[in-house]
C-alpha atoms as a PDB file:
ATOM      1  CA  UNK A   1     -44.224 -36.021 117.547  1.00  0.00           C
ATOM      2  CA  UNK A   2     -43.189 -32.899 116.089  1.00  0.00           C
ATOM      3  CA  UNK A   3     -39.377 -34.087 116.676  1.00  0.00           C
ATOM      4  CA  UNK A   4     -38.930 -36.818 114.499  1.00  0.00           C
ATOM      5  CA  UNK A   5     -36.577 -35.751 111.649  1.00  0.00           C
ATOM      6  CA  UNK A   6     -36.384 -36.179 108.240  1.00  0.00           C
ATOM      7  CA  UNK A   7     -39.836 -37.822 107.692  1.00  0.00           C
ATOM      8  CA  UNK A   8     -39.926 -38.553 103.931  1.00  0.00           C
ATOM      9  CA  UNK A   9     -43.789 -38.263 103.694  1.00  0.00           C
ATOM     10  CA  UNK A  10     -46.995 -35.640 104.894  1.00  0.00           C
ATOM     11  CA  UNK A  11     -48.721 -36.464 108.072  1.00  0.00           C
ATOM     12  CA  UNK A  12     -52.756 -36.644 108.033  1.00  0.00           C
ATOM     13  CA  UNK A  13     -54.406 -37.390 110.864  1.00  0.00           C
ATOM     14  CA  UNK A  14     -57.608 -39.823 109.960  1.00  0.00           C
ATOM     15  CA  UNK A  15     -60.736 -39.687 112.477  1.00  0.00           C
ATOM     16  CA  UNK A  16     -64.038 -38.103 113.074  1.00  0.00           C
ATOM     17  CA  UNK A  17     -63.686 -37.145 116.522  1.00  0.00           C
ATOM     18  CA  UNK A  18     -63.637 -33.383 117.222  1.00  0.00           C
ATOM     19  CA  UNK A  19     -61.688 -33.141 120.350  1.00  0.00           C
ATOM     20  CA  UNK A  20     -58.995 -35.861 118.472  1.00  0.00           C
ATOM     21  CA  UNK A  21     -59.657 -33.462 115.640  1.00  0.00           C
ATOM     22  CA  UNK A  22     -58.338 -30.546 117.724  1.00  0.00           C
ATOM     23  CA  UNK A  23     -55.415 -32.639 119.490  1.00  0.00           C
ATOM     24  CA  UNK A  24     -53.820 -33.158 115.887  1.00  0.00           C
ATOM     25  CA  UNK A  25     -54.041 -29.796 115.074  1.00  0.00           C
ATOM     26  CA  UNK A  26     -52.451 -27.800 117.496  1.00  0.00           C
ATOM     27  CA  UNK A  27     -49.114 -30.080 116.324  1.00  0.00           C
ATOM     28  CA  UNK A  28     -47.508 -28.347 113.027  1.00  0.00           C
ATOM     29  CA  UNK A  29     -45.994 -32.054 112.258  1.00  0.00           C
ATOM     30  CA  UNK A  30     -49.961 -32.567 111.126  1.00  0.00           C
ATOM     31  CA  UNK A  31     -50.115 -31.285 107.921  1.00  0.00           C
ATOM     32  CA  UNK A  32     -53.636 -32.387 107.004  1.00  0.00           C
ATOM     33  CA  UNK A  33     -56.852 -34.445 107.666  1.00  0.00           C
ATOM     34  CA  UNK A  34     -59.096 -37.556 106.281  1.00  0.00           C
ATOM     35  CA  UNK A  35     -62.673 -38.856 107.706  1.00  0.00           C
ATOM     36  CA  UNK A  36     -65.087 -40.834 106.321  1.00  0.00           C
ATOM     37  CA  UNK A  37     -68.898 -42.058 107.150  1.00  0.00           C
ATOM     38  CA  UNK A  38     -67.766 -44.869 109.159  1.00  0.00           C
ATOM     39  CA  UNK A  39     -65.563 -42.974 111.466  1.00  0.00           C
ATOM     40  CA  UNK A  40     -68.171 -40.392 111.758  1.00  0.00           C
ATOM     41  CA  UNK A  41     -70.474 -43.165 112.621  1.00  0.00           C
ATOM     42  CA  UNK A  42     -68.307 -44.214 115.165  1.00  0.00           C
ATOM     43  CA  UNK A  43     -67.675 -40.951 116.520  1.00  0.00           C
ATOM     44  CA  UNK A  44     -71.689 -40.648 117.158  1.00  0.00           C
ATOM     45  CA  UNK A  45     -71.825 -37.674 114.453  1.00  0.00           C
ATOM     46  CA  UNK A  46     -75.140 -37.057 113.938  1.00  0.00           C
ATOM     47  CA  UNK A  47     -75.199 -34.042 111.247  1.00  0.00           C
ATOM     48  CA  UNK A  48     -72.742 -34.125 108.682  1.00  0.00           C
ATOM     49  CA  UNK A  49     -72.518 -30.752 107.845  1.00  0.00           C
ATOM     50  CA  UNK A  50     -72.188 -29.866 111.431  1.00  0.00           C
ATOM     51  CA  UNK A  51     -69.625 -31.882 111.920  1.00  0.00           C
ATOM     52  CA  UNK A  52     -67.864 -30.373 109.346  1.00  0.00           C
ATOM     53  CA  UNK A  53     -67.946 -26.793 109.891  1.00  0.00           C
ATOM     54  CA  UNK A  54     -66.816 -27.852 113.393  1.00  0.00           C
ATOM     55  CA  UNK A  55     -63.741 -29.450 111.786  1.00  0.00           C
ATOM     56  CA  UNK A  56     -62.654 -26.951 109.182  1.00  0.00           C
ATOM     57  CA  UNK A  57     -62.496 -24.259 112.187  1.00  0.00           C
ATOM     58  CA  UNK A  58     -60.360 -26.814 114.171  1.00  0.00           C
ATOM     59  CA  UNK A  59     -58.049 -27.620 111.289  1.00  0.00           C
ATOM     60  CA  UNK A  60     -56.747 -23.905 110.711  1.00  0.00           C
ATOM     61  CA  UNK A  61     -56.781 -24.211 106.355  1.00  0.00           C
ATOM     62  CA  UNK A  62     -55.319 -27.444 106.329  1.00  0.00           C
ATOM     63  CA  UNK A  63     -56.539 -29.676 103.894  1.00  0.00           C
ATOM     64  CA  UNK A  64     -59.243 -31.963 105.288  1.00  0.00           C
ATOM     65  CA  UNK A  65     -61.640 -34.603 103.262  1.00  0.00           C
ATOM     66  CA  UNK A  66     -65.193 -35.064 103.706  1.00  0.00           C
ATOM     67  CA  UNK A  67     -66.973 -38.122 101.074  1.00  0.00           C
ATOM     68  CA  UNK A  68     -69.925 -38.527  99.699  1.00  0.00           C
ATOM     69  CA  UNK A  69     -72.599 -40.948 100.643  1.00  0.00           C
ATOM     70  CA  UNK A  70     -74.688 -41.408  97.903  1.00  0.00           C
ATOM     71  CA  UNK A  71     -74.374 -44.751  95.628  1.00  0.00           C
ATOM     72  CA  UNK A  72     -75.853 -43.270  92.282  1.00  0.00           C
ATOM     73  CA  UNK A  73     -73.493 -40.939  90.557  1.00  0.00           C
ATOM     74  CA  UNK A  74     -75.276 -38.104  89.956  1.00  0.00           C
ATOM     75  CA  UNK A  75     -75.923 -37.914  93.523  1.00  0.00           C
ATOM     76  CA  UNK A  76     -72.459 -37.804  94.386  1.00  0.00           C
ATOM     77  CA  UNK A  77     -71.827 -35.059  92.108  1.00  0.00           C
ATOM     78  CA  UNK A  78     -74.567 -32.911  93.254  1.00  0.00           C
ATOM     79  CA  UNK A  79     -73.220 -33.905  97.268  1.00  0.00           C
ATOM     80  CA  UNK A  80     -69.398 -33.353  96.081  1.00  0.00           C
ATOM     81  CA  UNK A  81     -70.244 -29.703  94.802  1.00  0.00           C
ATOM     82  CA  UNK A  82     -72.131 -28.698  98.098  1.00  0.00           C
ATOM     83  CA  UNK A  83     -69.713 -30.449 100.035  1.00  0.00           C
ATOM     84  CA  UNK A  84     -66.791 -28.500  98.057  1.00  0.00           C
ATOM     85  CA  UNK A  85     -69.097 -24.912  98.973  1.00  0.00           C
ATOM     86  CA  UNK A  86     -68.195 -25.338 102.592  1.00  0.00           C
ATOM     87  CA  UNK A  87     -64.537 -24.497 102.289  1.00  0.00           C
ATOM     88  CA  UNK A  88     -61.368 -24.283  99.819  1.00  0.00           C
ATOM     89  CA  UNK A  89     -59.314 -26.301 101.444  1.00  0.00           C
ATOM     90  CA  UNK A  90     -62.017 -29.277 101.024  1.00  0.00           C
ATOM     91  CA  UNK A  91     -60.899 -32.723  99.466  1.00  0.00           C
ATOM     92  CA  UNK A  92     -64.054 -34.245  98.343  1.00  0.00           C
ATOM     93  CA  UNK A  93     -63.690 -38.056  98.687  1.00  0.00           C
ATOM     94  CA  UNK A  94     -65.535 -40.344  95.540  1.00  0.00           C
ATOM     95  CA  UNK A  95     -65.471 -43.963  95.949  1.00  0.00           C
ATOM     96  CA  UNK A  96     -63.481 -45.879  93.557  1.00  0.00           C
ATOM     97  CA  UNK A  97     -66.817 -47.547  92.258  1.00  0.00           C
ATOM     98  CA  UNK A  98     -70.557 -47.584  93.844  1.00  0.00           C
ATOM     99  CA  UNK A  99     -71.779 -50.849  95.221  1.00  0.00           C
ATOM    100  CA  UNK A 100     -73.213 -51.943  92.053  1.00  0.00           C
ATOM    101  CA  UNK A 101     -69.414 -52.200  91.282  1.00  0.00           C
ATOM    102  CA  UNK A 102     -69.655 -49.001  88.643  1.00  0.00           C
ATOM    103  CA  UNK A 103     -66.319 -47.344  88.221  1.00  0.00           C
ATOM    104  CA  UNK A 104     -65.805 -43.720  89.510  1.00  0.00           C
ATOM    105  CA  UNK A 105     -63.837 -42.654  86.690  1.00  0.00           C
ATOM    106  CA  UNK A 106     -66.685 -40.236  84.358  1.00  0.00           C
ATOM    107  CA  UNK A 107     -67.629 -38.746  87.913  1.00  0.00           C
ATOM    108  CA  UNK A 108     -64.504 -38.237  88.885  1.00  0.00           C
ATOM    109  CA  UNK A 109     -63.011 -36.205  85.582  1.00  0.00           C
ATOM    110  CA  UNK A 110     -66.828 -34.288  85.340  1.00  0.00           C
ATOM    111  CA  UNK A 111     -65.344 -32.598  89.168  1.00  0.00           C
ATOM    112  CA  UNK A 112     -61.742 -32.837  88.494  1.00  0.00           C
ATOM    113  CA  UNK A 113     -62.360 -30.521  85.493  1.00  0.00           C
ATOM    114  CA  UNK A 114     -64.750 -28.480  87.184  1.00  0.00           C
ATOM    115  CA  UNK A 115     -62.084 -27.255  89.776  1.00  0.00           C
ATOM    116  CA  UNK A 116     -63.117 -29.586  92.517  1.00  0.00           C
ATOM    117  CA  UNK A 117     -60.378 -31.018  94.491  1.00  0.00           C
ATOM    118  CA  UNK A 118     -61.409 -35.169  94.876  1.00  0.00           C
ATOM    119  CA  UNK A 119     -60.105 -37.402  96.770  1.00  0.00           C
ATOM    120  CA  UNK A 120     -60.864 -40.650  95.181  1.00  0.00           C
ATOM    121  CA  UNK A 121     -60.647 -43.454  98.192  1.00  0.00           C
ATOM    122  CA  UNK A 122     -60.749 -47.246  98.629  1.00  0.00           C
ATOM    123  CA  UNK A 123     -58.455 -48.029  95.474  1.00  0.00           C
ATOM    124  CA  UNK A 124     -56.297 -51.601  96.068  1.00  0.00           C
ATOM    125  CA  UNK A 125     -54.383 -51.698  92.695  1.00  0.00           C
ATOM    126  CA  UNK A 126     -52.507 -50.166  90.436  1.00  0.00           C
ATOM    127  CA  UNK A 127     -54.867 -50.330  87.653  1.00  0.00           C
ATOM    128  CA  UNK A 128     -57.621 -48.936  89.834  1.00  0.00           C
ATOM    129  CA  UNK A 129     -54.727 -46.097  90.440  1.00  0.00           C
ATOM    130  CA  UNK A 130     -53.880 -45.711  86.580  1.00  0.00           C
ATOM    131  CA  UNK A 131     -57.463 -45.374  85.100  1.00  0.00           C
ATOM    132  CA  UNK A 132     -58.070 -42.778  87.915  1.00  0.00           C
ATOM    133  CA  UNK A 133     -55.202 -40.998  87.165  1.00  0.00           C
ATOM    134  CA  UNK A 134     -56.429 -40.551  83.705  1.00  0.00           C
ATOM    135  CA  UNK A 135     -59.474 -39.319  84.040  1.00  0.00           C
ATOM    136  CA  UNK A 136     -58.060 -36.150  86.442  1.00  0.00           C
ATOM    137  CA  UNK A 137     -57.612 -32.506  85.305  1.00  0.00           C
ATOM    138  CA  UNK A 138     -53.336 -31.662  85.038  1.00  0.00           C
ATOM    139  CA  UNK A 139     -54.421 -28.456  86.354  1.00  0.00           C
ATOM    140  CA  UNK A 140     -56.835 -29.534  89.909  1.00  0.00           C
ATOM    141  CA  UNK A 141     -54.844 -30.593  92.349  1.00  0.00           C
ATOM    142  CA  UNK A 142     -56.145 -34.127  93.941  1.00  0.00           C
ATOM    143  CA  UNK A 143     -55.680 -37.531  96.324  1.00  0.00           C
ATOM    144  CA  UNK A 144     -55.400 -41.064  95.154  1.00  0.00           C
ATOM    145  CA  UNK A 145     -55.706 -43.268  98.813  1.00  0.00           C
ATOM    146  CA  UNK A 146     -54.479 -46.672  98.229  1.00  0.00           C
ATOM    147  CA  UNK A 147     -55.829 -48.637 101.506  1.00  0.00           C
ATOM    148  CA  UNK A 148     -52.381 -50.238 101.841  1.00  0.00           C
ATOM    149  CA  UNK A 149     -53.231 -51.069 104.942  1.00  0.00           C
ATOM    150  CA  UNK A 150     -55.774 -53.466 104.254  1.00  0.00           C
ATOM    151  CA  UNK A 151     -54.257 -54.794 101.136  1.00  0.00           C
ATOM    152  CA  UNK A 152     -51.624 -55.953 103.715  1.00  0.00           C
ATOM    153  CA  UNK A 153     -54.701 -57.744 105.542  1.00  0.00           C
ATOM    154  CA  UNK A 154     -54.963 -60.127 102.199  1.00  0.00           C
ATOM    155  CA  UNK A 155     -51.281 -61.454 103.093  1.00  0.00           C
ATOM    156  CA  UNK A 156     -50.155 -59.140 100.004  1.00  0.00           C
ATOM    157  CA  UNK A 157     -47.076 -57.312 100.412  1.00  0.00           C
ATOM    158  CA  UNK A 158     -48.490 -53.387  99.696  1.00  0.00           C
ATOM    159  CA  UNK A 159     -45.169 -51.622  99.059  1.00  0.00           C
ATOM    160  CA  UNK A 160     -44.691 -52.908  95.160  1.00  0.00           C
ATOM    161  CA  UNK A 161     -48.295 -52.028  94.633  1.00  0.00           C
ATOM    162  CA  UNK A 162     -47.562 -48.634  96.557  1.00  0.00           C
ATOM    163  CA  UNK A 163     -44.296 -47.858  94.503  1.00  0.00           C
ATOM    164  CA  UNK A 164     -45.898 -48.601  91.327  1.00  0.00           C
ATOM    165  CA  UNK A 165     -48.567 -46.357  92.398  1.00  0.00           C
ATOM    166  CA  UNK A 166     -46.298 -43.717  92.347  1.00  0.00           C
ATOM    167  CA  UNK A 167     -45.160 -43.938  89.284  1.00  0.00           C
ATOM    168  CA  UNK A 168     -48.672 -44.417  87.490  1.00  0.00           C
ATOM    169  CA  UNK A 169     -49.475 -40.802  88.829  1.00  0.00           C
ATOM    170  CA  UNK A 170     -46.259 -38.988  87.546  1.00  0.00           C
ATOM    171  CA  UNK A 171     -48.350 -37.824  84.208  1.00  0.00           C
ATOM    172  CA  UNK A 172     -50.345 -35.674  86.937  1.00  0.00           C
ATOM    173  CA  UNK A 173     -47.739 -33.476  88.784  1.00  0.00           C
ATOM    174  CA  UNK A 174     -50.837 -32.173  90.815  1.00  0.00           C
ATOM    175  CA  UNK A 175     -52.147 -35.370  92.132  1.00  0.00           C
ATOM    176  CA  UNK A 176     -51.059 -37.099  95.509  1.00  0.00           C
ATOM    177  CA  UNK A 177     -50.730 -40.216  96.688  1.00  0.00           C
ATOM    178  CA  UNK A 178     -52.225 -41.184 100.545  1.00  0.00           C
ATOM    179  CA  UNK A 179     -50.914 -44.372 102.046  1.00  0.00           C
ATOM    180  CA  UNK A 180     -54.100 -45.157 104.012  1.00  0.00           C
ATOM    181  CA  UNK A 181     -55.245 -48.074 106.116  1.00  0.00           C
ATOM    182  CA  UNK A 182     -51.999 -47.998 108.343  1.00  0.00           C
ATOM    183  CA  UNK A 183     -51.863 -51.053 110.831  1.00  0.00           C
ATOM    184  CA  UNK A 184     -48.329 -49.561 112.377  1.00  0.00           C
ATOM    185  CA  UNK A 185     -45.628 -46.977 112.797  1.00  0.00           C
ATOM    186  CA  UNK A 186     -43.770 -48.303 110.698  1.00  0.00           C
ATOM    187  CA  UNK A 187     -45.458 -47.637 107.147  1.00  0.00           C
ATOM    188  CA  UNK A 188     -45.342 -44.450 108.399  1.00  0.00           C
ATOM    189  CA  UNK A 189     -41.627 -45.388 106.987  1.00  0.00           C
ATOM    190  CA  UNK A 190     -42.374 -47.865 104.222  1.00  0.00           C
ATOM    191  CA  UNK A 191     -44.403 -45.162 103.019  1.00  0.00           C
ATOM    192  CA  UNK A 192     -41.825 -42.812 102.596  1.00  0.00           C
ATOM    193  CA  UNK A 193     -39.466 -45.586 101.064  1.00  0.00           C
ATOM    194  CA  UNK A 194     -41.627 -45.935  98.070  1.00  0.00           C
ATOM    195  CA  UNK A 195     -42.269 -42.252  97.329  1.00  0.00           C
ATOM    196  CA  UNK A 196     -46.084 -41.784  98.488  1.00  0.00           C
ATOM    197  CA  UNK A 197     -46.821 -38.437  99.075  1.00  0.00           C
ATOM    198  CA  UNK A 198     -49.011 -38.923 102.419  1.00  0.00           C
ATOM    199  CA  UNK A 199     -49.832 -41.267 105.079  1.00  0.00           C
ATOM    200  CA  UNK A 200     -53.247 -40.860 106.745  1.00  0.00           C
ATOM    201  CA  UNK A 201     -53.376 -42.598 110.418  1.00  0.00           C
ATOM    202  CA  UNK A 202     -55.244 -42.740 113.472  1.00  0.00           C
ATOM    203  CA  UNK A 203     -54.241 -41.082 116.157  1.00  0.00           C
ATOM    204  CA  UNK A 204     -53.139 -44.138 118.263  1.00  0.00           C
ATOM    205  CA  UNK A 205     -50.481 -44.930 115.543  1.00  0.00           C
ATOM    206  CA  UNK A 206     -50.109 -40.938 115.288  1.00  0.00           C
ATOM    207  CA  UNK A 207     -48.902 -41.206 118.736  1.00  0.00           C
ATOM    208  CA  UNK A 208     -46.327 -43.578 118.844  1.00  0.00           C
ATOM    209  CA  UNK A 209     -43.938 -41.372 116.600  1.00  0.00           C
ATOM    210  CA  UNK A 210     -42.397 -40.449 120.163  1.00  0.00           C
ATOM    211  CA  UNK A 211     -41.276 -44.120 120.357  1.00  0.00           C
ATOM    212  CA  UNK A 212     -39.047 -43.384 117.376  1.00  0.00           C
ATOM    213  CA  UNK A 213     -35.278 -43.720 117.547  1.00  0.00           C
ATOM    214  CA  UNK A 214     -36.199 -45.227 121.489  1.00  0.00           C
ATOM    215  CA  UNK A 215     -33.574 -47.599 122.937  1.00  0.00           C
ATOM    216  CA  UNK A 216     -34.573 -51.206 122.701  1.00  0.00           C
ATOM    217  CA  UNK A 217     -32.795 -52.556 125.789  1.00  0.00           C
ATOM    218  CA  UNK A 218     -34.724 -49.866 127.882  1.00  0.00           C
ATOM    219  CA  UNK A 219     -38.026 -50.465 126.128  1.00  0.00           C
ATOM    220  CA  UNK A 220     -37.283 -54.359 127.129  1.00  0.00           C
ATOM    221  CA  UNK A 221     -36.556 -53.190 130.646  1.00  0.00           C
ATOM    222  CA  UNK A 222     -39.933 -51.107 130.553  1.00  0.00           C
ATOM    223  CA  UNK A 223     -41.778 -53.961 129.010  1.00  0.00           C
ATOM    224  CA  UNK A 224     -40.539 -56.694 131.966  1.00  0.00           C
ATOM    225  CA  UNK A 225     -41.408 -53.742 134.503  1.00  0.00           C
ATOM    226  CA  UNK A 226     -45.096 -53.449 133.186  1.00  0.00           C
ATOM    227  CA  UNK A 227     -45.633 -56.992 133.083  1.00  0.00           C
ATOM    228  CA  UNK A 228     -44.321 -56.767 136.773  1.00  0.00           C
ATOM    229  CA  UNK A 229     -46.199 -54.471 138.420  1.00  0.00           C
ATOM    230  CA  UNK A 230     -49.559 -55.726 136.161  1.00  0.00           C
ATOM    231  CA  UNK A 231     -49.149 -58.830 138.258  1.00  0.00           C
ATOM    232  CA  UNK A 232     -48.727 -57.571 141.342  1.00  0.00           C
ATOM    233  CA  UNK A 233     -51.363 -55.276 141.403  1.00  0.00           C
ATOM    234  CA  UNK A 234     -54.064 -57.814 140.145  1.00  0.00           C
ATOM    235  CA  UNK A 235     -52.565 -59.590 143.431  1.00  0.00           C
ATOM    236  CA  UNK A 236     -51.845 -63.302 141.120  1.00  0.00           C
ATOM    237  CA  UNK A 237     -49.823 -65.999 143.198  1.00  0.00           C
ATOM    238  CA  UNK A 238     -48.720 -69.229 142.603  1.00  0.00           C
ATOM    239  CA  UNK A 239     -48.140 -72.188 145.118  1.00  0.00           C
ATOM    240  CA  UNK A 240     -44.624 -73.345 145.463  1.00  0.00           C
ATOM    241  CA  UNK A 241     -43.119 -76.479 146.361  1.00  0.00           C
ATOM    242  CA  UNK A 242     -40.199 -75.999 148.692  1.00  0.00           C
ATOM    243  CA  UNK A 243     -37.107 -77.451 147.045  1.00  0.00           C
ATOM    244  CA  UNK A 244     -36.335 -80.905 147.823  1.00  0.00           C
END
């Protein structure tokens, strides 16, 4: 992974699994980390903060983003300051809006001006992206994650919305944009195309970067060969006729 030149775009590795966790790390092409609740869910984390201390000792100072879970804003500030206590090199992720549909935006510039670094997750357009953008501090660095991935899902093409993106955030020098949601390798490129700052993928797409650059007639070859060998060893036949 860590051979693949000229990559146009910062590597995060997105997951909640400690030993994957630890994997990414030990590769210097990973320059950073994302979870969330759902992949901690997944992952069978049990405590949060736990889970957490665990991963900024795996992740060596890189940044890494933990959100909040609480659906009333004042919550979520008072969980995005103790969340920001655990370590510098915290992101604290916000939601866009609560489930009530409330935009982020007050909560987000009350912790953007009060030094914490947000990472303000599960935006899908470029007016989400814009009124965000406005409400962070110039001098408190900060994430926007567009889930291009999933705006893909809707049969929309992500990489105008992505580009535009871009350019919304240029009044905040300090601010980055993530390409999350990744279905394959290749946004890894789109991504870099349109200027986003950083891509955030699983480790299974993570892990295909060695296919890069790989010839296609051999990867047919390999292909046929798997298919092959698959067969045999689940021992299928067909009957033949004998030609007449």
């Amino acid at each position: 992974m860590s051979a693949v030149p000229n990559l146009k775009v910062k590597l995060f590795a997105d997951g909640a699994d400690l030993a994957g966790i630890k994997e990414m790390a030990a590769n210097p092409a990973i320059k950073g980390f994302t979870t969330n609740p759902t992949l901690m869910r997944k992952a069978g984390v049990a405590d949060y903060k736990a889970f957490a201390v665990q991963a900024l000792q795996a992740v060596g100072g890189r940044p890494i983003s933990f959100e909040v879970f609480a659906d009333e804003f004042g919550e979520m500030q008072k969980q995005a300051h103790e969340i920001a206590s655990w370590g510098r090199n915290i992101y604290v992720k916000i939601p866009v809006m609560n489930t009530k549909r409330e935009f982020c935006g007050p909560l987000v510039e009350r912790l953007s001006r009060a030094g914490i670094q947000v990472n303000v997750t599960a935006l899908m357009t470029v007016d989400q992206v814009k009124r965000v953008t406005e409400r962070l501090a110039s001098d408190t660095p900060a994430i926007i994650s567009v889930f291009a991935g999933r705006i893909a899902d809707t049969g929309r093409d992500p990489m105008p919305i992505m580009a535009a993106s871009v350019k919304a955030m240029k009044a905040r020098p300090k601010a980055e944009l993530i390409w999350a949601s990744p279905r394959e390798l290749l946004n890894i490129f789109q991504a870099g195309d349109v200027g986003c700052h950083i891509i955030t993928a699983t480790n299974d797409i993570l892990k295909k970067l060695s296919l890069v650059g790989k010839d296609l007639d051999g990867y047919s070859l390999e292909t046929v060969e798997m298919f092959y060998k698959d067969a045999k060893a689940a021992g299928y036949s067909i009957a033949t006729r004998a030609a007449a």
